[in-house]
Every structure is written in structure tokens, then in C-alpha cells.
PDB file of N, CA and C in Angstrom:
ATOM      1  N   UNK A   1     120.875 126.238  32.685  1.00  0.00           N
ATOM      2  CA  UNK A   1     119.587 126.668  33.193  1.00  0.00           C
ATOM      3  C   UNK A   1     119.479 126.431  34.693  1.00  0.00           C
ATOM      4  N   UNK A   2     120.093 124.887  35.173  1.00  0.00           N
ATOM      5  CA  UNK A   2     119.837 124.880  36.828  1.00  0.00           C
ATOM      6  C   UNK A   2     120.974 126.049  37.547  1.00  0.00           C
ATOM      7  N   UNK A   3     121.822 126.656  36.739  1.00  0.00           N
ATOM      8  CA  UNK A   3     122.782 127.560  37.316  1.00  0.00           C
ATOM      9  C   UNK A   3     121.834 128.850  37.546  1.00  0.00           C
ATOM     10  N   UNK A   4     120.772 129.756  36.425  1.00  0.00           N
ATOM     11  CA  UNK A   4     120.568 130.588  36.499  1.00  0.00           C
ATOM     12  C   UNK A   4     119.190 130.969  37.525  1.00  0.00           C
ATOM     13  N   UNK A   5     118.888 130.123  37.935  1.00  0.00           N
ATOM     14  CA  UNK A   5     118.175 130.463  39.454  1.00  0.00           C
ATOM     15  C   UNK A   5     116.509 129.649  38.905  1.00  0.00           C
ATOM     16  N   UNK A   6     116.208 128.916  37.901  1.00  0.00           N
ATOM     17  CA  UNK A   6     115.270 127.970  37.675  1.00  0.00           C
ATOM     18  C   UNK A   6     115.001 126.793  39.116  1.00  0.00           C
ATOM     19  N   UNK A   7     113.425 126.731  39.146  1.00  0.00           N
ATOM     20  CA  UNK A   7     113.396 126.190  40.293  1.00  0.00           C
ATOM     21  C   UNK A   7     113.190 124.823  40.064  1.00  0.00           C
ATOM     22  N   UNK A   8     112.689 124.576  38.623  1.00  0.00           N
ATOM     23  CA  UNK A   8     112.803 123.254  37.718  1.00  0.00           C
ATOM     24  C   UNK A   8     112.948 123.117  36.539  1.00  0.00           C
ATOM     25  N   UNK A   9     113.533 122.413  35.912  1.00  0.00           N
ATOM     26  CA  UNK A   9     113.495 121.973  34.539  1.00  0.00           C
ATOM     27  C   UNK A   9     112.729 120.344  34.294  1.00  0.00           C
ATOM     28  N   UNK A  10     112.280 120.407  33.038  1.00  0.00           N
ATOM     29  CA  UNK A  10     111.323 119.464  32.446  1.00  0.00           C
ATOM     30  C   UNK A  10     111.969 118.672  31.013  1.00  0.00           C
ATOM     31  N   UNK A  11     112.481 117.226  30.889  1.00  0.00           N
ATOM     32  CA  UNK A  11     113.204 116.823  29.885  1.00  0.00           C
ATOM     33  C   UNK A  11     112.402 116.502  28.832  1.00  0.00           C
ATOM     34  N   UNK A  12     111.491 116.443  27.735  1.00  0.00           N
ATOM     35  CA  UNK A  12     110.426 116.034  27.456  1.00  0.00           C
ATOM     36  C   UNK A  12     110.887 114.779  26.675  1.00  0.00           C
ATOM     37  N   UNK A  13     110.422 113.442  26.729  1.00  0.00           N
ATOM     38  CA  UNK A  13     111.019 112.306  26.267  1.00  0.00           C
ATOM     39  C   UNK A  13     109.698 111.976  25.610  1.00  0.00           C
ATOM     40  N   UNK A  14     108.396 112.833  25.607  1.00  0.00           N
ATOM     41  CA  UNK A  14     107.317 111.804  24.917  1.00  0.00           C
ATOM     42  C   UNK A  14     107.584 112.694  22.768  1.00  0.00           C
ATOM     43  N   UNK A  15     107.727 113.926  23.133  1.00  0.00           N
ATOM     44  CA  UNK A  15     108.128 114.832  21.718  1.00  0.00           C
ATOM     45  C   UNK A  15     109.344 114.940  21.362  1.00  0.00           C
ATOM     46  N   UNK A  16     110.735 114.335  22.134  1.00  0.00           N
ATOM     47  CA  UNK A  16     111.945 114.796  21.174  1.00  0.00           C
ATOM     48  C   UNK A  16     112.774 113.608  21.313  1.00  0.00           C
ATOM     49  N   UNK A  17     113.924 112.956  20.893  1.00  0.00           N
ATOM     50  CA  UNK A  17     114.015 111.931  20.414  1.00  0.00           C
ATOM     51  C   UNK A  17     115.231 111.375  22.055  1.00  0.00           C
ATOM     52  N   UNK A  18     115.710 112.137  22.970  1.00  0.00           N
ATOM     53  CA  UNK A  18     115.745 112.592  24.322  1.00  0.00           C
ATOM     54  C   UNK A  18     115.643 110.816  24.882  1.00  0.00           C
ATOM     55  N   UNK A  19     116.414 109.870  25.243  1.00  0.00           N
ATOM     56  CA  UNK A  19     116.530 108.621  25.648  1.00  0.00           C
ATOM     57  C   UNK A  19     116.787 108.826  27.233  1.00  0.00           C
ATOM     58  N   UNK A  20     116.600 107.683  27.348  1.00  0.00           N
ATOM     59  CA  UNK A  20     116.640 106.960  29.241  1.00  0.00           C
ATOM     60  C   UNK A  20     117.729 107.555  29.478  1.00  0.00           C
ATOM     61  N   UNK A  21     119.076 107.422  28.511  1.00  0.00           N
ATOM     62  CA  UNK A  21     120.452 107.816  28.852  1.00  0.00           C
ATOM     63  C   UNK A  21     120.517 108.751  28.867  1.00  0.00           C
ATOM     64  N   UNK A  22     120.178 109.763  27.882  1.00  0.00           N
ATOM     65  CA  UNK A  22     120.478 110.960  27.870  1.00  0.00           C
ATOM     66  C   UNK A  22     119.907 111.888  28.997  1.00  0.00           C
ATOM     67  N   UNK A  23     118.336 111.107  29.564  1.00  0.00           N
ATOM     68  CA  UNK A  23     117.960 112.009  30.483  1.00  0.00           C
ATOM     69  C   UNK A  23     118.992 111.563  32.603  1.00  0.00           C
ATOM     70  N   UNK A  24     119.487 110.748  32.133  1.00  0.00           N
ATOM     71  CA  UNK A  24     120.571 110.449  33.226  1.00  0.00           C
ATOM     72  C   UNK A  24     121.734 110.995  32.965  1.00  0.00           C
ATOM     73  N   UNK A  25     121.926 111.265  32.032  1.00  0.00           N
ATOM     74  CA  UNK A  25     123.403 112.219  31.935  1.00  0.00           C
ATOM     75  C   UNK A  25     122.836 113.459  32.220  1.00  0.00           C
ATOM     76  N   UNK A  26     121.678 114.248  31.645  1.00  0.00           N
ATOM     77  CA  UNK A  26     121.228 115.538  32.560  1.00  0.00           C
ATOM     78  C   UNK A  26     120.857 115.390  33.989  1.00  0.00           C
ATOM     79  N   UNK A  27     120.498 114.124  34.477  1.00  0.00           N
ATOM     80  CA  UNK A  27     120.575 114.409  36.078  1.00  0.00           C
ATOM     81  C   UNK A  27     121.512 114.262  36.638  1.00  0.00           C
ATOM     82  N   UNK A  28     122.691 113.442  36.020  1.00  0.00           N
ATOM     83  CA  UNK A  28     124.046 114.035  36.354  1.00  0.00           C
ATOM     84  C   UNK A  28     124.399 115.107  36.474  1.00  0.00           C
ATOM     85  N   UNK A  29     124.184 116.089  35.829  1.00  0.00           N
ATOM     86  CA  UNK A  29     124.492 117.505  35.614  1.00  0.00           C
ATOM     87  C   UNK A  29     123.448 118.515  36.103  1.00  0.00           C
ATOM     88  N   UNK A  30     122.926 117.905  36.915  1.00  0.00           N
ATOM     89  CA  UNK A  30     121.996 119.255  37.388  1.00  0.00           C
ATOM     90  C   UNK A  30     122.051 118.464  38.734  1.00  0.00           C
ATOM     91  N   UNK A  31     123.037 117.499  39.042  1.00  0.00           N
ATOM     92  CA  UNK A  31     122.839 116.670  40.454  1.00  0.00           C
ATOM     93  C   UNK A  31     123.761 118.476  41.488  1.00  0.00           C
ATOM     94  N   UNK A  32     123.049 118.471  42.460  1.00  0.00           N
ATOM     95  CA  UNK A  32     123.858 119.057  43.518  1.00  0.00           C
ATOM     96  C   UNK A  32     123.429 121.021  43.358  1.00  0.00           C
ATOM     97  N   UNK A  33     122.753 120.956  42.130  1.00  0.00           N
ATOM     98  CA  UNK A  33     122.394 122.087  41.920  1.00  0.00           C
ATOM     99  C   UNK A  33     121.197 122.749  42.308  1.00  0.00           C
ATOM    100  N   UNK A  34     120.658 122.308  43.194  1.00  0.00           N
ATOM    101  CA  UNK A  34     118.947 122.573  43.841  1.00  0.00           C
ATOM    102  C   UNK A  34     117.732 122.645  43.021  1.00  0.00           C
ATOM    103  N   UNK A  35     118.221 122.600  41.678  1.00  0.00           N
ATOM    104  CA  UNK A  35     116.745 122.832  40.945  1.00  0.00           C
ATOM    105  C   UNK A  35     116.497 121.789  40.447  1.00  0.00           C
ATOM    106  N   UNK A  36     114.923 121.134  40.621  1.00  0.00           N
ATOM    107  CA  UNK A  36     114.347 119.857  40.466  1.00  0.00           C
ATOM    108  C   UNK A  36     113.712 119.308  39.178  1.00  0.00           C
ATOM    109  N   UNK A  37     114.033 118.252  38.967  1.00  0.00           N
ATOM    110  CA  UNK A  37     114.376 117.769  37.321  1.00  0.00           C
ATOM    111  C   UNK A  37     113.237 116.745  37.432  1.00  0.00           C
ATOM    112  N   UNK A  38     112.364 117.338  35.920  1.00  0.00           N
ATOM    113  CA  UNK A  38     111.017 116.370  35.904  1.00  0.00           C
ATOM    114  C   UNK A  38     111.543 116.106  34.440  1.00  0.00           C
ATOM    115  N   UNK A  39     110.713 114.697  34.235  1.00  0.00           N
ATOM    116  CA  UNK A  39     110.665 114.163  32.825  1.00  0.00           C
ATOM    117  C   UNK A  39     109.308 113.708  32.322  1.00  0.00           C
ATOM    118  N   UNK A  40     108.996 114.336  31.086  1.00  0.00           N
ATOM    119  CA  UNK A  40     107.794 114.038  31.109  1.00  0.00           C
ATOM    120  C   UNK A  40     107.756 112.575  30.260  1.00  0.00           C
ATOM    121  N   UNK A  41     107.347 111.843  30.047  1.00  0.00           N
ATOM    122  CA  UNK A  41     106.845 110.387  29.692  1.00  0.00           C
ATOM    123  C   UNK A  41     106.302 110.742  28.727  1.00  0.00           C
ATOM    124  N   UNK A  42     106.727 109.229  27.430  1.00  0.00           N
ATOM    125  CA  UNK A  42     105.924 109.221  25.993  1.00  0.00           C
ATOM    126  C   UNK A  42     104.663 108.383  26.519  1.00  0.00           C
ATOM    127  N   UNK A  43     104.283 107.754  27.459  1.00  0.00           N
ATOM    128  CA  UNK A  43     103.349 107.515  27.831  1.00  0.00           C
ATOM    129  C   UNK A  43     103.111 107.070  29.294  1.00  0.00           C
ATOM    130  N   UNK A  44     101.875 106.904  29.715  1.00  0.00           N
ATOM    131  CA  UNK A  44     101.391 106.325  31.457  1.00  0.00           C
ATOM    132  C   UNK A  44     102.111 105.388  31.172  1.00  0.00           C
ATOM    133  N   UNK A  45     103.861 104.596  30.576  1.00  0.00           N
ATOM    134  CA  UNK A  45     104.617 103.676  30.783  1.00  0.00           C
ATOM    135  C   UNK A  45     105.087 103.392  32.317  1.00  0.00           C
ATOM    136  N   UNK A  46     105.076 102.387  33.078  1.00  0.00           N
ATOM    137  CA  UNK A  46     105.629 102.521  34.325  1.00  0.00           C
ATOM    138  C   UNK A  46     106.995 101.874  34.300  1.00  0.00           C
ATOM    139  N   UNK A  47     107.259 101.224  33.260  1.00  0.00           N
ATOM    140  CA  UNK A  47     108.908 100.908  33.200  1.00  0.00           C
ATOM    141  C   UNK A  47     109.942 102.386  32.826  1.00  0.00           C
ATOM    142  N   UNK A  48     109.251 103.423  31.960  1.00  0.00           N
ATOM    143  CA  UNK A  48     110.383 104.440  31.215  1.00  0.00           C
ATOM    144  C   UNK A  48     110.000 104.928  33.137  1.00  0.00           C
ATOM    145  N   UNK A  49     108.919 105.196  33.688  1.00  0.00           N
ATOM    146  CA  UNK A  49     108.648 105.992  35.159  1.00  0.00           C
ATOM    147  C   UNK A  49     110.024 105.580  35.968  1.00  0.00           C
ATOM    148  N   UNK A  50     109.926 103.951  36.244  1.00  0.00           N
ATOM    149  CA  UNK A  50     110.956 104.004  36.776  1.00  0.00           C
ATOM    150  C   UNK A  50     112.479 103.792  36.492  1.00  0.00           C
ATOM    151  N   UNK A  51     112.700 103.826  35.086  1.00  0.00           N
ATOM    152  CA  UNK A  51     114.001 104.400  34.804  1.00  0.00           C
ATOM    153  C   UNK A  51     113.954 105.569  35.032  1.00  0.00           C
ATOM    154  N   UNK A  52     113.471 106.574  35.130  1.00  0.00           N
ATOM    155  CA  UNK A  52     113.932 108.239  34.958  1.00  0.00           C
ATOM    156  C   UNK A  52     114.229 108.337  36.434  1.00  0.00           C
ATOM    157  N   UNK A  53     113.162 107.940  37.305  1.00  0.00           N
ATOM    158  CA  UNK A  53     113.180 108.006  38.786  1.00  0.00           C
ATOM    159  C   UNK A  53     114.206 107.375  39.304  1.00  0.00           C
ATOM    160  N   UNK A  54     114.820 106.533  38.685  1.00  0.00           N
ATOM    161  CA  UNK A  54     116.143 105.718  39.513  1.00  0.00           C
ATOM    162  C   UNK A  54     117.235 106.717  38.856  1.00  0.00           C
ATOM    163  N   UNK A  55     117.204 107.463  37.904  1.00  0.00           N
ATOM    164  CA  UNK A  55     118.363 108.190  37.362  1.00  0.00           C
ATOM    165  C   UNK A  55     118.381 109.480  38.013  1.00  0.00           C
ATOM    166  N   UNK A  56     117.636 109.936  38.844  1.00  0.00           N
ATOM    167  CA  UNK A  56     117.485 111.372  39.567  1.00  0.00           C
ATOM    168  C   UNK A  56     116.347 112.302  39.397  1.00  0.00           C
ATOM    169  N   UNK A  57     114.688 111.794  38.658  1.00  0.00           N
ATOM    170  CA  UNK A  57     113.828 112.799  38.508  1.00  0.00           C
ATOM    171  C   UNK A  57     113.551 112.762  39.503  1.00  0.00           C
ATOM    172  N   UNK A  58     112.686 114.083  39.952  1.00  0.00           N
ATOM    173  CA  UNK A  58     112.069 114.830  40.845  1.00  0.00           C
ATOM    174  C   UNK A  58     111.010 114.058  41.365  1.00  0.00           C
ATOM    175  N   UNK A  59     110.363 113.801  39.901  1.00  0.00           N
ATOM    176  CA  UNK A  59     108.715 113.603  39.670  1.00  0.00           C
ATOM    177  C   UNK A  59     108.843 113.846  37.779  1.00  0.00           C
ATOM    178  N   UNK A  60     107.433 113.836  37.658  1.00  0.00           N
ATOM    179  CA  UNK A  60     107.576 112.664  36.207  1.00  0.00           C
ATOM    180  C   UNK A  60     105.756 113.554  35.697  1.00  0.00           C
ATOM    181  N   UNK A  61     105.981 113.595  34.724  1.00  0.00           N
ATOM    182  CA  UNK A  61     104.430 114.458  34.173  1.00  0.00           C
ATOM    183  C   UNK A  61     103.897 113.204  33.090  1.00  0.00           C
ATOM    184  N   UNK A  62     102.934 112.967  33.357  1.00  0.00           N
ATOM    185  CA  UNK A  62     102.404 111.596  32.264  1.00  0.00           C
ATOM    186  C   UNK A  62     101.427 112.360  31.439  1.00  0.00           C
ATOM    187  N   UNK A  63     101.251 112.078  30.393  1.00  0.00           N
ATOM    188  CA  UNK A  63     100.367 112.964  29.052  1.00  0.00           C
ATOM    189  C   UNK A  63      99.400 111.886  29.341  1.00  0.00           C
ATOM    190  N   UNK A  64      98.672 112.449  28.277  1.00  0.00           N
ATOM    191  CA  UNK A  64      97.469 111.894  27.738  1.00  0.00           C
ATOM    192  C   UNK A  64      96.516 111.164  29.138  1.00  0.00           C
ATOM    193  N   UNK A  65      96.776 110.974  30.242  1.00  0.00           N
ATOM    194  CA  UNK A  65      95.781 111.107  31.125  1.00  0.00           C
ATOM    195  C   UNK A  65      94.454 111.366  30.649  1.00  0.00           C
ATOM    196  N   UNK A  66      93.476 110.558  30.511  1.00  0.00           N
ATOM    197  CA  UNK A  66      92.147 110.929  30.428  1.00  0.00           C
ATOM    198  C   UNK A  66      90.747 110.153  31.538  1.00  0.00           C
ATOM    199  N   UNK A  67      91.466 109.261  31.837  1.00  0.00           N
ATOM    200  CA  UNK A  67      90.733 109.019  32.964  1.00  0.00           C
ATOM    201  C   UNK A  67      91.241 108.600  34.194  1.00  0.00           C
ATOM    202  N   UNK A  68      90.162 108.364  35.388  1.00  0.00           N
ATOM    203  CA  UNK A  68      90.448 108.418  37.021  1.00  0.00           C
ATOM    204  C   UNK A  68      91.518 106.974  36.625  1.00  0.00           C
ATOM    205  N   UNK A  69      91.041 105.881  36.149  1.00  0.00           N
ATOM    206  CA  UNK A  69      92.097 105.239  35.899  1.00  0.00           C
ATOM    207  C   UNK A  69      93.538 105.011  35.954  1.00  0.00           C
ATOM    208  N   UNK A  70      93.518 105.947  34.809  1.00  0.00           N
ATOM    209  CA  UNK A  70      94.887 105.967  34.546  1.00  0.00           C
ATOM    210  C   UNK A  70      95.706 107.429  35.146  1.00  0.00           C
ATOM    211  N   UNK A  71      94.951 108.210  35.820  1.00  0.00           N
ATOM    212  CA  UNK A  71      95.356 108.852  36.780  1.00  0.00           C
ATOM    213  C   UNK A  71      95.834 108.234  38.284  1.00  0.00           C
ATOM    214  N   UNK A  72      94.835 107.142  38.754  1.00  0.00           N
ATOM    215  CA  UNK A  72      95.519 106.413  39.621  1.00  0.00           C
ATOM    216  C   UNK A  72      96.414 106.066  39.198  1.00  0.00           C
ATOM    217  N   UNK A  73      96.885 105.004  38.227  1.00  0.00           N
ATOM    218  CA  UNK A  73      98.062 104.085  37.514  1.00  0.00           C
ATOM    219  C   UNK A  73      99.390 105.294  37.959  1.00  0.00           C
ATOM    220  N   UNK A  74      99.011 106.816  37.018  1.00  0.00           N
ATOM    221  CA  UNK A  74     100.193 107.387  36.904  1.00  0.00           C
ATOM    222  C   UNK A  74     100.828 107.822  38.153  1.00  0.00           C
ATOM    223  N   UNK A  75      99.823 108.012  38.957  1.00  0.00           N
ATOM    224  CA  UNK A  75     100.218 108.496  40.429  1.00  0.00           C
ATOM    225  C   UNK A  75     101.124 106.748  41.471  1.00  0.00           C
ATOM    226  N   UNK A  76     100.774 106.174  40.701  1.00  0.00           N
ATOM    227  CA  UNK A  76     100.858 105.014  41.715  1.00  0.00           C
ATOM    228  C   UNK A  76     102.628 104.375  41.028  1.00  0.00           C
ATOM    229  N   UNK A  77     102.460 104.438  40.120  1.00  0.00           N
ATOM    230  CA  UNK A  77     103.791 104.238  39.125  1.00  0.00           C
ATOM    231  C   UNK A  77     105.170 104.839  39.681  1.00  0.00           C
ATOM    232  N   UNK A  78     104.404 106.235  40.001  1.00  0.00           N
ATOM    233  CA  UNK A  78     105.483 106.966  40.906  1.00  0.00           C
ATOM    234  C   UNK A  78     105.689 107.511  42.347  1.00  0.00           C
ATOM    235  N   UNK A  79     105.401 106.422  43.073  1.00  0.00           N
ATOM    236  CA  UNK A  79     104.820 105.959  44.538  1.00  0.00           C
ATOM    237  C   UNK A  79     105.449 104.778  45.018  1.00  0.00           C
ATOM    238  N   UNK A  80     106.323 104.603  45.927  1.00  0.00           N
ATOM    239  CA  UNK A  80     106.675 103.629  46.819  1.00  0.00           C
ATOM    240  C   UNK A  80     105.009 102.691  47.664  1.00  0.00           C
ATOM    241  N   UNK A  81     105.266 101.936  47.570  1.00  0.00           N
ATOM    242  CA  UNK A  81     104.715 100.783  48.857  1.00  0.00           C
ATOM    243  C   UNK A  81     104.667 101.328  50.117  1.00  0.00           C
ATOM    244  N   UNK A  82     103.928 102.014  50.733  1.00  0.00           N
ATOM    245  CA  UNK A  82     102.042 101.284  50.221  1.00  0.00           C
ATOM    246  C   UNK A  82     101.291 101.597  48.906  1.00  0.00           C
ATOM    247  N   UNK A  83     101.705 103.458  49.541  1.00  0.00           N
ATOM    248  CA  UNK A  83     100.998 104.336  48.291  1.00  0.00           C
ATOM    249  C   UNK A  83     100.926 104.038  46.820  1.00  0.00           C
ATOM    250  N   UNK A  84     102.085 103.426  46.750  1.00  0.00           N
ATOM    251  CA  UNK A  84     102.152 103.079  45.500  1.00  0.00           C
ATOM    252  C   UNK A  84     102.560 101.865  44.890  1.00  0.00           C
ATOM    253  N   UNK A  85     103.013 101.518  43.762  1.00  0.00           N
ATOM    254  CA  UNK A  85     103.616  99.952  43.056  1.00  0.00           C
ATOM    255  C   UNK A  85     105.275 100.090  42.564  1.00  0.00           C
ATOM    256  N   UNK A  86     105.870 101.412  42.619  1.00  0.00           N
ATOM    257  CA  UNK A  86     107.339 101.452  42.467  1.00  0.00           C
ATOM    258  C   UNK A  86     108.170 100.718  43.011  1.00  0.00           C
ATOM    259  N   UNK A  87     109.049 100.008  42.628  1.00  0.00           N
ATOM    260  CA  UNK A  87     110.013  99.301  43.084  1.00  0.00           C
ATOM    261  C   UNK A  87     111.028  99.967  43.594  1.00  0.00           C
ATOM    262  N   UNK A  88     112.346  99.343  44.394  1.00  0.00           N
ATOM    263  CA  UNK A  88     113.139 100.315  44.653  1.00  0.00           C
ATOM    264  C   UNK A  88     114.456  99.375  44.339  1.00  0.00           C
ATOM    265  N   UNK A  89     115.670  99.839  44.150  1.00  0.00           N
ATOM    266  CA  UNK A  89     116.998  99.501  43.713  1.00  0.00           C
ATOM    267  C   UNK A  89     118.023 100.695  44.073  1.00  0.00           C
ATOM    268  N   UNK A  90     119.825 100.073  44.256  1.00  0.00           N
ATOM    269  CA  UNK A  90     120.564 100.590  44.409  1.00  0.00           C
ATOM    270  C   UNK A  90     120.654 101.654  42.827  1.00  0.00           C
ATOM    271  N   UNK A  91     120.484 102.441  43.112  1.00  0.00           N
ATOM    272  CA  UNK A  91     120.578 103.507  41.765  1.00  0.00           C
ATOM    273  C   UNK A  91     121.274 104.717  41.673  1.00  0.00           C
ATOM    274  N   UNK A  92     120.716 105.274  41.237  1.00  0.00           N
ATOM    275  CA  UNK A  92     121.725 106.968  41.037  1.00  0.00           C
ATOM    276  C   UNK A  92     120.902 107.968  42.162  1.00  0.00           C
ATOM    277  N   UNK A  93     119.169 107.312  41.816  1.00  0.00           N
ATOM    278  CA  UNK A  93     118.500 108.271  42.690  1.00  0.00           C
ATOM    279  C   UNK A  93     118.927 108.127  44.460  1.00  0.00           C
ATOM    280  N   UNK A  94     119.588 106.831  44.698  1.00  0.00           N
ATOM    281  CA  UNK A  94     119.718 106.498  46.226  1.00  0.00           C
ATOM    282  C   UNK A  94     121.113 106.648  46.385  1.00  0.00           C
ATOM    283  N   UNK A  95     121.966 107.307  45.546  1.00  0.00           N
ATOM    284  CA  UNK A  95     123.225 107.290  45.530  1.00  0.00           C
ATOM    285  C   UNK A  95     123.711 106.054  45.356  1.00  0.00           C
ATOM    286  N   UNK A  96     123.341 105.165  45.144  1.00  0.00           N
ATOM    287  CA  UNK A  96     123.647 103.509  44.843  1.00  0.00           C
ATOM    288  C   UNK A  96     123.436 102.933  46.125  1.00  0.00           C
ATOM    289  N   UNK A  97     122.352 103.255  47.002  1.00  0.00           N
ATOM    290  CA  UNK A  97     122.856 102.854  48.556  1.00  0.00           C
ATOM    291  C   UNK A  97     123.313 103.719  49.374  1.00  0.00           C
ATOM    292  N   UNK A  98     124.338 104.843  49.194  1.00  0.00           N
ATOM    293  CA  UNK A  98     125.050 105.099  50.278  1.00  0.00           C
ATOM    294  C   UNK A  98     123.547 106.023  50.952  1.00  0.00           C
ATOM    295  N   UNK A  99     122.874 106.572  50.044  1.00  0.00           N
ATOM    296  CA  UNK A  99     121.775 107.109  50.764  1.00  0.00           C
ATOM    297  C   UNK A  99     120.171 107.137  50.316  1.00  0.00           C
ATOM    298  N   UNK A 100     120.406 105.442  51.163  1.00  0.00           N
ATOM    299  CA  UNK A 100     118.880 104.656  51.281  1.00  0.00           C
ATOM    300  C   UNK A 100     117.980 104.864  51.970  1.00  0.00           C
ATOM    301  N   UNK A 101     118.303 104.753  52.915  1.00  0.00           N
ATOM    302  CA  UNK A 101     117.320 104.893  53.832  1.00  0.00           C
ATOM    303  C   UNK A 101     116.572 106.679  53.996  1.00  0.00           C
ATOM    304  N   UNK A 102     117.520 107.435  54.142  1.00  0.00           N
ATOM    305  CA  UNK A 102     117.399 108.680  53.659  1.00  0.00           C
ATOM    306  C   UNK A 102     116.235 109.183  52.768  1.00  0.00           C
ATOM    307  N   UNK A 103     116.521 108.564  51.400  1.00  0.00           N
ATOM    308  CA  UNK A 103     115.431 108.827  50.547  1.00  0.00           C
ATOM    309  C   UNK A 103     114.443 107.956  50.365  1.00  0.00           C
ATOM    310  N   UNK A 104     114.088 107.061  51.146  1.00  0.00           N
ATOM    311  CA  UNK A 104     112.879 106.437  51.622  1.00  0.00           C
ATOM    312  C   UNK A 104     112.029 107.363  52.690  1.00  0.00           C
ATOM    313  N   UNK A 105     113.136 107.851  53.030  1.00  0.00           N
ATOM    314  CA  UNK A 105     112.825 108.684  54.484  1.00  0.00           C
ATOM    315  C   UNK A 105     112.128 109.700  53.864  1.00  0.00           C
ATOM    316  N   UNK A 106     112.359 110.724  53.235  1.00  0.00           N
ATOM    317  CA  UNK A 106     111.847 111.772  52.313  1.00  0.00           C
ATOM    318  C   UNK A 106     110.946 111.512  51.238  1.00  0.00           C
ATOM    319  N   UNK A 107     110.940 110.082  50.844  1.00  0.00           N
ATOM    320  CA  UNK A 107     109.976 109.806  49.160  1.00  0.00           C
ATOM    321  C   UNK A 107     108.310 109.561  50.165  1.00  0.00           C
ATOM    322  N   UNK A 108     108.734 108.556  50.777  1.00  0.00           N
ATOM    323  CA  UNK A 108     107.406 108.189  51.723  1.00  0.00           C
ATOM    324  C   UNK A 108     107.438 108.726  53.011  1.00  0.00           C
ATOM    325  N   UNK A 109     107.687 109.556  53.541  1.00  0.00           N
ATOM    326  CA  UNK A 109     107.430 109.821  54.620  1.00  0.00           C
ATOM    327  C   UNK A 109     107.584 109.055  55.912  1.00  0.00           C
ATOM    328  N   UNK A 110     108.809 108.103  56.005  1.00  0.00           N
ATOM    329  CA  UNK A 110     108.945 107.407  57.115  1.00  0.00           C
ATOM    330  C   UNK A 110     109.945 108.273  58.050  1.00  0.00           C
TER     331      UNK A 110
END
């Protein structure tokens, strides 16, 4: 699908049985291919948020949202410091390091 000119694909991990791993072996495979890989969440979880995000998502769709609440939470889950409470680590999404600063540079706007 990222071959045939899709500008994103969506892994859904809250409806099919679709694990942390499995959705890092698809961002393996859609790494280098320009089209941007969201996962949607079995819930406003901010630990599954930032496994998917350290494995290569785009961005991240949280269900069941029903209030300003937990609309902040979900937005903030997937947000660097200030904007947000995400942590950061040598990962897949930073190339393990070799390109850190880079995607700090691009996630937050420095």
C-alpha cells in the first residue's frame, strides 16, 4: 500500500489483535517510503502512545475521546516538552541517535 501512491496508512491496534511488535515491523517496512504511518490506540494509553511513536508512527488517533480532558491528555501524550509529557529515547523513531537532534528539530519545532 505505501508503494501504490497512499499518503498514509492507519494500523488499528484498539480492534484487531495487531501488537507493539507487529506495528514496528510495519514501520520497518514502510520506513523510507514517504507515506506516513498512524496507529490508532486501544485506548488514551500513554505508554502503548509511546511505544508506537518510538517505533516510527507519524502520529497516533486515540478513540473514545469524550472530553476536553482527555483530549488534552491525548494531545499531550504525543507531544515533546514543553507542549507536551512524551519522553524521548534512543529508538527506531531517532534512528537510535544517529538522528536526534534532527527529529527534535522537526517534532518540536526547534
Amino acid at each position: 500500500m505505501a508503494g501504490e501512491g497512499f499518503d498514509w496508512i492507519a494500523v488499528d491496534l484498539e480492534h484487531t489483535s495487531t501488537s507493539v511488535r507487529d506495528f514496528h515491523e510495519i514501520a520497518l517496512a514502510l520506513k523510507g517510503t514517504g507515506c506516513d504511518l498512524l496507529a490508532r490506540l486501544h485506548s488514551c494509553d500513554p505508554v502503548q502512545a509511546k511505544l508506537v511513536l518510538d517505533s516510527g508512527a507519524n502520529g497516533i488517533i486515540v478513540p473514545s475521546v469524550n472530553t476536553a480532558g482527555q483530549a488534552a491528555q491525548a494531545v499531550a501524550m504525543a507531544k515533546h516538552p514543553p507542549e507536551g509529557t512524551r519522553g524521548a529515547a534512543f529508538s527506531r523513531a531517532t534512528d537510535f541517535g544517529r538522528n536526534f537532534a534532527n527529529y527534535f528539530k522537526v517534532k518540536i519545532g526547534k
